[in-house]
C-alpha atoms as a PDB file:
ATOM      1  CA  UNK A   1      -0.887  23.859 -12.314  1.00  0.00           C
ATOM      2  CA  UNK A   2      -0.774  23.407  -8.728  1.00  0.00           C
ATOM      3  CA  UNK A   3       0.042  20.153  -7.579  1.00  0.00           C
ATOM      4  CA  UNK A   4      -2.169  18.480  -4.552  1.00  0.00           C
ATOM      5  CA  UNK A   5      -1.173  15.373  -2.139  1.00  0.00           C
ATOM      6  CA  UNK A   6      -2.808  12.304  -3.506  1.00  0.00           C
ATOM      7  CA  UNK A   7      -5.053  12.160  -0.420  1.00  0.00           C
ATOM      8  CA  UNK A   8      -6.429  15.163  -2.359  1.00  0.00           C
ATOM      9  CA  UNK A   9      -7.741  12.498  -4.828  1.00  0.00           C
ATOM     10  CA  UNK A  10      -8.347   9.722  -2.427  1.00  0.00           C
ATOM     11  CA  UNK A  11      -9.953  11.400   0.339  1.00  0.00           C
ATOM     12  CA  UNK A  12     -10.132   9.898   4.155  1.00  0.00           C
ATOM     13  CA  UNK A  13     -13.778   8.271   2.937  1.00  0.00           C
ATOM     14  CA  UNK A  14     -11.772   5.435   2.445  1.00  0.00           C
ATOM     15  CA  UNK A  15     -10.340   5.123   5.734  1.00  0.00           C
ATOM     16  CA  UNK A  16     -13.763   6.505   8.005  1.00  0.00           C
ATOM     17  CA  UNK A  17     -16.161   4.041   9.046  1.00  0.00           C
ATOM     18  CA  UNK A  18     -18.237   2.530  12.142  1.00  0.00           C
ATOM     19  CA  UNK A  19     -15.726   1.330  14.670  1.00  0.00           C
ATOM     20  CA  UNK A  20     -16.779  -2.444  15.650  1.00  0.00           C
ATOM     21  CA  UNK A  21     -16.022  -5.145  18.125  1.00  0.00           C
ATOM     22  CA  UNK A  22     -13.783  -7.711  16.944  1.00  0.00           C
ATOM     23  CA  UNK A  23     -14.744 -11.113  15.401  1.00  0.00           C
ATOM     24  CA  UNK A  24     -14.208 -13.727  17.497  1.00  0.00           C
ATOM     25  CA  UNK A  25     -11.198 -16.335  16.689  1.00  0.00           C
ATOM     26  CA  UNK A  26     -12.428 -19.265  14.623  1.00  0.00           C
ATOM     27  CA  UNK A  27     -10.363 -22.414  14.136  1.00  0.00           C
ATOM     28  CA  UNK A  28      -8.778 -22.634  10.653  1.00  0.00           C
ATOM     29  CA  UNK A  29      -8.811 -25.782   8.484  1.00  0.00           C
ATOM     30  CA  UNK A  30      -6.322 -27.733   6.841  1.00  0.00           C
ATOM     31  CA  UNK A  31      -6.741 -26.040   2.795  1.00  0.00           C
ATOM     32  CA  UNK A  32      -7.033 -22.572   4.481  1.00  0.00           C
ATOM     33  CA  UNK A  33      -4.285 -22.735   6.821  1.00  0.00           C
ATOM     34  CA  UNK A  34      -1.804 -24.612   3.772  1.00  0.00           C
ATOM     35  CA  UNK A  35      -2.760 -21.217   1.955  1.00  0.00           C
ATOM     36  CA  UNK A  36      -2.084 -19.107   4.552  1.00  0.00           C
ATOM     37  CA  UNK A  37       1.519 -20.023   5.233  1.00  0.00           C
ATOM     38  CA  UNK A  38       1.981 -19.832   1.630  1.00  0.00           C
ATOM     39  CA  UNK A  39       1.122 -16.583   1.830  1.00  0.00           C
ATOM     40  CA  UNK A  40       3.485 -15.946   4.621  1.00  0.00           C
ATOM     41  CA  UNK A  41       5.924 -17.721   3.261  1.00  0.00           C
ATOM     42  CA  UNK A  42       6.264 -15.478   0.095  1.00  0.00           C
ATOM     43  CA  UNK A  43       5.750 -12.434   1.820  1.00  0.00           C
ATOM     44  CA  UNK A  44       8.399 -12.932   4.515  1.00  0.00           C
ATOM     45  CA  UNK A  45      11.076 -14.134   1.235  1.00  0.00           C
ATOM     46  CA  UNK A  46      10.342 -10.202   0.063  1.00  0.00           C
ATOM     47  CA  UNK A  47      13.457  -8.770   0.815  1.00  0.00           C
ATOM     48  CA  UNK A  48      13.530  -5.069  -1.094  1.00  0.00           C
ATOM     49  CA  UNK A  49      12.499  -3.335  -4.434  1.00  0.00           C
ATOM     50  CA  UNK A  50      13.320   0.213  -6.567  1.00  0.00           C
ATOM     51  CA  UNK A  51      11.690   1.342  -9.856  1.00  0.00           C
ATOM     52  CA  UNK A  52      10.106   4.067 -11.322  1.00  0.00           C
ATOM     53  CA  UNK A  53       6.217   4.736 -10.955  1.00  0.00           C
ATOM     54  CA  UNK A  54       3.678   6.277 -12.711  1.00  0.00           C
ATOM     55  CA  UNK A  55       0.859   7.046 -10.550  1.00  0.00           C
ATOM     56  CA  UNK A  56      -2.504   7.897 -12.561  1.00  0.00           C
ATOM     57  CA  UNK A  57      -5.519   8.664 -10.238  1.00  0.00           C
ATOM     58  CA  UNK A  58      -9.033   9.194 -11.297  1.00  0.00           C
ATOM     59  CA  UNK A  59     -11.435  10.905  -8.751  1.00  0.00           C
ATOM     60  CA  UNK A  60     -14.796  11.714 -10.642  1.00  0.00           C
ATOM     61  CA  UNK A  61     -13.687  14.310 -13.137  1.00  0.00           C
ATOM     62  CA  UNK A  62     -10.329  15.470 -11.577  1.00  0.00           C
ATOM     63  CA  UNK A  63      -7.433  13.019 -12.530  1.00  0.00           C
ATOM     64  CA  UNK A  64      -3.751  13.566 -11.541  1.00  0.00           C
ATOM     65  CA  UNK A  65      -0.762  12.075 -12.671  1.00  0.00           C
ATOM     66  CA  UNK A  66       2.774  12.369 -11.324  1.00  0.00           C
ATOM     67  CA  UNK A  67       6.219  10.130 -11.841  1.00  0.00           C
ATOM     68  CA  UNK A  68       8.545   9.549  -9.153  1.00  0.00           C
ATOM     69  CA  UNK A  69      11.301   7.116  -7.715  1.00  0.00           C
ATOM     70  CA  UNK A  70       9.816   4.894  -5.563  1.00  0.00           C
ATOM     71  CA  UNK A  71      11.943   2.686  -2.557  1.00  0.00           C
ATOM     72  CA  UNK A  72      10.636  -0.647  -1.056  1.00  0.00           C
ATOM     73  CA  UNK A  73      12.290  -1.845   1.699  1.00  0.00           C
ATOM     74  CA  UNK A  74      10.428  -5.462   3.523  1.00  0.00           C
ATOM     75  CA  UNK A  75       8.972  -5.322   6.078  1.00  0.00           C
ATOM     76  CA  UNK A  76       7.598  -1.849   6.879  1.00  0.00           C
ATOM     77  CA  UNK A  77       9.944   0.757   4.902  1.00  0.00           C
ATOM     78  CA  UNK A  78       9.220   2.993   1.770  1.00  0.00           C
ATOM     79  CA  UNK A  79      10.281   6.085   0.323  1.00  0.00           C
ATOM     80  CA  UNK A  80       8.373   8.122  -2.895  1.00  0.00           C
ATOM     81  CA  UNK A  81       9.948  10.938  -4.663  1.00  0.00           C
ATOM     82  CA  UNK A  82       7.121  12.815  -7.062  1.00  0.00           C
ATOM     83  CA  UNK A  83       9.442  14.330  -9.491  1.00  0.00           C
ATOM     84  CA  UNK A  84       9.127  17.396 -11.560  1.00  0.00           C
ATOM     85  CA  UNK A  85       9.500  17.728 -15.492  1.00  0.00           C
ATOM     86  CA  UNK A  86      13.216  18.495 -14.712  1.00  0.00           C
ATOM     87  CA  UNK A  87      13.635  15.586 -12.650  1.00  0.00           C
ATOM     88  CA  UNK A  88      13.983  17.103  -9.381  1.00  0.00           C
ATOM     89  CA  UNK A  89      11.860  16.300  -6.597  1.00  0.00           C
ATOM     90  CA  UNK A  90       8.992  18.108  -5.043  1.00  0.00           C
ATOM     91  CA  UNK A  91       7.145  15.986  -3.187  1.00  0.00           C
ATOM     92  CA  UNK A  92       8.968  13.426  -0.713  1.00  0.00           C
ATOM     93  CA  UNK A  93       6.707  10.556   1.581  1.00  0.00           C
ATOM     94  CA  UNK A  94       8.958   8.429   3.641  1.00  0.00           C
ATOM     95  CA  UNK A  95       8.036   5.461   5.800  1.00  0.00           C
ATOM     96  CA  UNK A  96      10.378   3.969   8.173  1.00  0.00           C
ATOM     97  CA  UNK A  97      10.855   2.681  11.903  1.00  0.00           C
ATOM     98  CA  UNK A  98       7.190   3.529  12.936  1.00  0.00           C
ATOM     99  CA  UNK A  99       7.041   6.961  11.539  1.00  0.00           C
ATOM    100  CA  UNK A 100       6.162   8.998   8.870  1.00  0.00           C
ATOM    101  CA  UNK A 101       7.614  12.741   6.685  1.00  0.00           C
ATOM    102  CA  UNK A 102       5.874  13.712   3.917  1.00  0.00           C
ATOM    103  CA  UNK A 103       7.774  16.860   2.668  1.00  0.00           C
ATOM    104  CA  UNK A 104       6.002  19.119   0.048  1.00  0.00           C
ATOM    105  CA  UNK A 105       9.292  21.705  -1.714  1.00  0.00           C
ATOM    106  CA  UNK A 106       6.994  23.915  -3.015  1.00  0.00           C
ATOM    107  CA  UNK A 107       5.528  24.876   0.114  1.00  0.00           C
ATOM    108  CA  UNK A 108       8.323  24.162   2.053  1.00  0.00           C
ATOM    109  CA  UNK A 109       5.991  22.381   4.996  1.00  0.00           C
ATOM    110  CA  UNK A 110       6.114  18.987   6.665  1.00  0.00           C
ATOM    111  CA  UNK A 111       3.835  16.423   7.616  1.00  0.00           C
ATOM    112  CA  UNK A 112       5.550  14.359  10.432  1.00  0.00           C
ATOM    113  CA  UNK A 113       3.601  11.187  12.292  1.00  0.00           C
ATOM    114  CA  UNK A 114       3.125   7.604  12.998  1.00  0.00           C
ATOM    115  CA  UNK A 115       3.499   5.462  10.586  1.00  0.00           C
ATOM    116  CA  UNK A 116      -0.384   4.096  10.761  1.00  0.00           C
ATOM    117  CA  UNK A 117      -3.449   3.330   8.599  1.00  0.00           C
ATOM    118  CA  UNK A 118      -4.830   6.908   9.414  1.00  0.00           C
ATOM    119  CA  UNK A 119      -1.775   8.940   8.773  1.00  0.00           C
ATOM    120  CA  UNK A 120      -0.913   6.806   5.788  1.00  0.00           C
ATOM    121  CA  UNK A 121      -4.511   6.985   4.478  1.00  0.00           C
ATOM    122  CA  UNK A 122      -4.061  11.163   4.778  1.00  0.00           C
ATOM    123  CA  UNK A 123      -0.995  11.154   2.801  1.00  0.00           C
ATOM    124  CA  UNK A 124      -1.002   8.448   0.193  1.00  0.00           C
ATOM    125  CA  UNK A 125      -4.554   7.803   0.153  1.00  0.00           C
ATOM    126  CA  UNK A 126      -4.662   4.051   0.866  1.00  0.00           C
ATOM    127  CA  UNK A 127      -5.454   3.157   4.913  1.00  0.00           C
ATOM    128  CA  UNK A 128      -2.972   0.525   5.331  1.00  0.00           C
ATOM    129  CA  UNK A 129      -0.605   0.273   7.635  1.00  0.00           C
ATOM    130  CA  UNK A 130       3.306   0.075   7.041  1.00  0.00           C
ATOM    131  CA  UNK A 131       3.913  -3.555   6.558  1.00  0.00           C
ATOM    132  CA  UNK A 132       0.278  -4.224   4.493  1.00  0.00           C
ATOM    133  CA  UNK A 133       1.527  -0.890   2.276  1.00  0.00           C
ATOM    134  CA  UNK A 134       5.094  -2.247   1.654  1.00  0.00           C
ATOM    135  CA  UNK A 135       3.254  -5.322   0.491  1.00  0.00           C
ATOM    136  CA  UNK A 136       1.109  -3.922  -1.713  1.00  0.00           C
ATOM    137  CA  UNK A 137       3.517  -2.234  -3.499  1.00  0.00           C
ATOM    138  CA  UNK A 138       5.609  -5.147  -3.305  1.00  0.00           C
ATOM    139  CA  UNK A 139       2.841  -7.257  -5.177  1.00  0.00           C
ATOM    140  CA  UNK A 140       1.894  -9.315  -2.137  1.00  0.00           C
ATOM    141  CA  UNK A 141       0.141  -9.354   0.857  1.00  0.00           C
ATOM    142  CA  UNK A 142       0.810  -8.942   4.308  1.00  0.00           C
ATOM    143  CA  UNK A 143      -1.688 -11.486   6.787  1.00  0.00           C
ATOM    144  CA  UNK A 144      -3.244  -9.782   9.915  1.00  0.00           C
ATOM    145  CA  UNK A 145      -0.991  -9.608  12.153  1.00  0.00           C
ATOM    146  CA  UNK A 146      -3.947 -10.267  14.824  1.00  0.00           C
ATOM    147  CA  UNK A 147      -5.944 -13.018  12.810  1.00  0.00           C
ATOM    148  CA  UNK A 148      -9.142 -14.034  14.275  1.00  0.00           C
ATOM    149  CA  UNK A 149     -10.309 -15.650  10.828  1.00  0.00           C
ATOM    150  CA  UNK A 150      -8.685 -17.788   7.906  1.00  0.00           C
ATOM    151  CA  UNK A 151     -10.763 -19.236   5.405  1.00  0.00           C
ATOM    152  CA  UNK A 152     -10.271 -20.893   1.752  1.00  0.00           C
ATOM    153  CA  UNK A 153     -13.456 -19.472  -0.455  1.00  0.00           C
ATOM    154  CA  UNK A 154     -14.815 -21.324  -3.700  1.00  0.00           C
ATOM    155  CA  UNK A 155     -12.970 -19.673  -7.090  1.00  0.00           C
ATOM    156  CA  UNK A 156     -14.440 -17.281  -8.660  1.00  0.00           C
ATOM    157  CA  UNK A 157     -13.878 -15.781 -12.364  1.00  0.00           C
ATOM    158  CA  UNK A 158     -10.531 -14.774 -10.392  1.00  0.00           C
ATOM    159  CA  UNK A 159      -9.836 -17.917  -8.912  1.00  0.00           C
ATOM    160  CA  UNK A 160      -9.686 -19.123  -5.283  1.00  0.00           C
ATOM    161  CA  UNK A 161      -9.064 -16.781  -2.454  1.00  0.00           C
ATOM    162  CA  UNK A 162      -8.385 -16.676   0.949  1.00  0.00           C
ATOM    163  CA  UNK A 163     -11.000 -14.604   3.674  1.00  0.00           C
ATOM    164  CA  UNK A 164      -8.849 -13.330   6.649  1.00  0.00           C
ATOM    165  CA  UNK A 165     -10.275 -11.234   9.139  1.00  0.00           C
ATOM    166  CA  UNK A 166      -8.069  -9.349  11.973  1.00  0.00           C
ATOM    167  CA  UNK A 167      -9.415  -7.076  14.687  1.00  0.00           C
ATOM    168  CA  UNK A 168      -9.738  -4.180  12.351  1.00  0.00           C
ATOM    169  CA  UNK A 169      -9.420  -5.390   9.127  1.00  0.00           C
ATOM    170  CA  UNK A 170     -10.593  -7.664   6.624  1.00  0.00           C
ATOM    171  CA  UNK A 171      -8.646  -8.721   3.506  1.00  0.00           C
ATOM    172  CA  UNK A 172     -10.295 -11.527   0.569  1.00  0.00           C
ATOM    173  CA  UNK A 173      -6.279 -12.492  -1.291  1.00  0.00           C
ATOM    174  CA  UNK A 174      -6.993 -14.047  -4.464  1.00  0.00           C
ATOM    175  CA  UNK A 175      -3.533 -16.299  -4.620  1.00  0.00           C
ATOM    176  CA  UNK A 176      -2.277 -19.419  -6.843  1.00  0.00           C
ATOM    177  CA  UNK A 177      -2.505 -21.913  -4.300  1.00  0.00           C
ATOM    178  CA  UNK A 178       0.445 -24.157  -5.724  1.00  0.00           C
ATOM    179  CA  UNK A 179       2.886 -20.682  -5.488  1.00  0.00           C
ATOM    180  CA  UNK A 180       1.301 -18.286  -3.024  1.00  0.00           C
ATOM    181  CA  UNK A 181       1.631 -15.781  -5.309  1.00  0.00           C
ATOM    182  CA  UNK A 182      -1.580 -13.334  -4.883  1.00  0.00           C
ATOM    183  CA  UNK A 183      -3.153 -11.937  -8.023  1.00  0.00           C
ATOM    184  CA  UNK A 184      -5.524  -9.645  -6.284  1.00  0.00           C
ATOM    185  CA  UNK A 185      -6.573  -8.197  -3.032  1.00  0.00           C
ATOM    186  CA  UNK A 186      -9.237  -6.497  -1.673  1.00  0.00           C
ATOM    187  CA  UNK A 187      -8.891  -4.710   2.012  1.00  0.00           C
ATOM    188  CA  UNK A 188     -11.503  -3.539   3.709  1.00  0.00           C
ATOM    189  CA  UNK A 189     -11.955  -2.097   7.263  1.00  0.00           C
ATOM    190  CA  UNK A 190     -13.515   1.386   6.253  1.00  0.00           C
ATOM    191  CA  UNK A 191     -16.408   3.066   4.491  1.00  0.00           C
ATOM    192  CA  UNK A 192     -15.359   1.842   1.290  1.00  0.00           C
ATOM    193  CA  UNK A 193     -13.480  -1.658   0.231  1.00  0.00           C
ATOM    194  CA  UNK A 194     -10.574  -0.775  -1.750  1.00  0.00           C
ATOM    195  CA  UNK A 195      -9.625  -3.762  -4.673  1.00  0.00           C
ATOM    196  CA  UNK A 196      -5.769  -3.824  -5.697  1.00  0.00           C
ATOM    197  CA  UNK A 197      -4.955  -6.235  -9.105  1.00  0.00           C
ATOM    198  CA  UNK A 198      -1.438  -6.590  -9.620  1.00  0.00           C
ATOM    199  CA  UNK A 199       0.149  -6.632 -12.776  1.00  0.00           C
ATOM    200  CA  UNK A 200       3.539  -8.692 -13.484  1.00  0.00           C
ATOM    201  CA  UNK A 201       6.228  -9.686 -15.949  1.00  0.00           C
ATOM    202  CA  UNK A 202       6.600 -13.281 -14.485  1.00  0.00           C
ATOM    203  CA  UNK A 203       7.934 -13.375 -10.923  1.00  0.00           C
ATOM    204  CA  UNK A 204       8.631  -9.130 -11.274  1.00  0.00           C
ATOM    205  CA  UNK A 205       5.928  -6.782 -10.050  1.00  0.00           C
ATOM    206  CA  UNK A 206       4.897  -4.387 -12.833  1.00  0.00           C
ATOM    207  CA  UNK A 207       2.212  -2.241 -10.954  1.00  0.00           C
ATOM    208  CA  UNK A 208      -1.090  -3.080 -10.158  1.00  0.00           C
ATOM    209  CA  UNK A 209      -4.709  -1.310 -10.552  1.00  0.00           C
ATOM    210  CA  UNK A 210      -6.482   0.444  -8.062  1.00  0.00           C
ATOM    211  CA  UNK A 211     -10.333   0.362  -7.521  1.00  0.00           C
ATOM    212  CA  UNK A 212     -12.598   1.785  -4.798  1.00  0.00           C
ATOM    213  CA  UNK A 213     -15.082   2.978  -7.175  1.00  0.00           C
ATOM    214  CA  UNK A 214     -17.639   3.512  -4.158  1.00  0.00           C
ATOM    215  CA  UNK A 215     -15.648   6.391  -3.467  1.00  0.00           C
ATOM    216  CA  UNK A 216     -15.457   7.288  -7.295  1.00  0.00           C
ATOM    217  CA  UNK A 217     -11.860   6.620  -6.975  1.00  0.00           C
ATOM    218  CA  UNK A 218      -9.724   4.662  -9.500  1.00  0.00           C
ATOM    219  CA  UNK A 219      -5.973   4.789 -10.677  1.00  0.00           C
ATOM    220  CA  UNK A 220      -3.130   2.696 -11.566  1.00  0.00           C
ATOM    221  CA  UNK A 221       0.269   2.503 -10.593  1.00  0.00           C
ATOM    222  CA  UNK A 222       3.240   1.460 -13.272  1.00  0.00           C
ATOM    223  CA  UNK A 223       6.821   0.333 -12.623  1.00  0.00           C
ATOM    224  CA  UNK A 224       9.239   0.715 -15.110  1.00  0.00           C
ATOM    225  CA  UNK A 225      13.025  -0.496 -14.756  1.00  0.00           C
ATOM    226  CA  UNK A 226      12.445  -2.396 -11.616  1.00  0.00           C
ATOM    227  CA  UNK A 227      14.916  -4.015  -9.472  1.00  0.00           C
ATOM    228  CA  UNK A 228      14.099  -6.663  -7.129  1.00  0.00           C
ATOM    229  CA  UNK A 229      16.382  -7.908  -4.451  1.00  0.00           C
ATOM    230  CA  UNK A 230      19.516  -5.752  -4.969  1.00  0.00           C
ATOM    231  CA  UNK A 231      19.780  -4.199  -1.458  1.00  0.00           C
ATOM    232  CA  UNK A 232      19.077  -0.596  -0.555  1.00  0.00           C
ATOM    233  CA  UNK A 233      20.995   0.668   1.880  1.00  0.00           C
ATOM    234  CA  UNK A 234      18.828   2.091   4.978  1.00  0.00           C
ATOM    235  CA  UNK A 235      20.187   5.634   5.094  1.00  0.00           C
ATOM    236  CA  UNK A 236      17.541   5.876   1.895  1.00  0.00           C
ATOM    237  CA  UNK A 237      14.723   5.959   4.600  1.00  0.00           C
ATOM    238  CA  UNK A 238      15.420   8.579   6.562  1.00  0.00           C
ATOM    239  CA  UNK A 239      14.477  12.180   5.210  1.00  0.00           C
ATOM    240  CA  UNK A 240      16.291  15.332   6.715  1.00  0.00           C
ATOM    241  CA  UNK A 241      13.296  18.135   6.904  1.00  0.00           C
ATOM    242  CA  UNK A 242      15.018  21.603   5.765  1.00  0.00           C
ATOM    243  CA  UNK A 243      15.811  23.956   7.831  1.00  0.00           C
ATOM    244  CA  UNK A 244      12.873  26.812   8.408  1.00  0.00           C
ATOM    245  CA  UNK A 245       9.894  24.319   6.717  1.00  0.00           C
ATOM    246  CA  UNK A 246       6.491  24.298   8.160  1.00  0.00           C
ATOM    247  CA  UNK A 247       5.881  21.150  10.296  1.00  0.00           C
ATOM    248  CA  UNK A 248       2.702  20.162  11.440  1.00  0.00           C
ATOM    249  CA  UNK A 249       2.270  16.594  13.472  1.00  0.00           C
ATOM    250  CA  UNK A 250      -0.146  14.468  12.248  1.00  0.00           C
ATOM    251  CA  UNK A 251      -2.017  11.218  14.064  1.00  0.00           C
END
């Protein structure tokens, strides 16, 4: 069976949309902003992370599912290794210092870019950019870095959650507002919102669900043997293309 990027699954329908002006800045309250530096808080305490991930994605009738090694590094750094029945590696993504390499072994071709919602959205799938993906996968969540709006919303079945708007995107964090820690998150910004529910084994990350069933796309994404907050030494993030592989730039 031939094996296909999972933006073959996920598709840049997630990522297209009507570009629009900006919101304007709104003052934030009290409760919201008490929530929002909770938020910061925990993700800025996020130092690293390293387990092994099962990636299951659903896309109408065509489902994939690969295994790899997978490298978090706070606050922009990440590294995936899809890995073969034998255990060796065919298909590499690594984010780091502004940039991206996606590396496919079987093909022997490169993907090399900027590290930025659109390039990330045409490799992995999600259109985040570096920082909001490392926090995603590090079961948190990443404010706007250009905030225009912060505001607490009334629970729901999922509990209370906080609206924040930046100039491009939009994220609703459903978070325990004694902790910060966030339960769910839903980023939008594109054609179609895209709703992440982590999973966890008490303060550890165990994966977390994905959902942007407008797009017909679903999946999950497990961690096994995960190790939080060990150090991984930044030589991990950089990825060597081989000598006489295919490179085409990306943007």
């Amino acid at each position: 069976m031939v094996r296909k990027p999972l933006s073959s699954l996920l598709l840049l329908a997630l990522l297209a949309g009507c570009a629009t002006a900006p919101p304007a800045r709104q003052p934030v309250d009290d409760a919201a902003l008490r929530a929002l530096e909770l938020l910061d808080q925990r993700w800025q305490a996020f130092t690293d992370l390293r387990t092994l991930a099962e990636v299951v994605l659903q896309k109408g009738d065509e489902r994939q599912r690969l295994t790899g090694v997978l490298l978090v590094k706070g606050p922009d750094s990440m590294r995936f290794e899809a890995l073969s029945p034998f255990g060796q590696p065919y298909f590499l993504v690594v984010v780091h210092a502004g940039r991206l390499i996606a590396y496919d072994a079987a093909k022997n071709e490169a993907l090399v870019g900027p590290a930025s919602a659109e390039t990330i959205a045409r490799v992995l799938g999600l259109p985040l950019d570096a920082d909001d993906l490392v926090a995603v996968l590090a079961g948190r969540a990443a404010p706007p870095k250009d905030l225009r709006v912060a505001e607490l919303l009334p629970p729901d079945a999922a509990g209370p959650s906080l609206n924040l708007v930046g100039a491009v995107q939009r994220q609703r964090v459903w978070m325990d507002l004694e902790t910060g820690e966030v339960r769910q998150v839903e980023i939008a910004g594109g054609r179609v919102p895209v709703m992440i529910i982590y999973r966890r084994d008490g303060e550890t990350p165990t994966g977390f669900d994905l959902d942007a069933r407008q797009a017909y796309v679903t999946g999950s994404v497990t961690y096994r043997n995960v190790v939080v907050g060990a150090g991984i030494d930044p030589d991990r993030f950089t990825l060597a293309i081989p000598k006489g592989a295919k490179i085409q730039s990306i943007r």
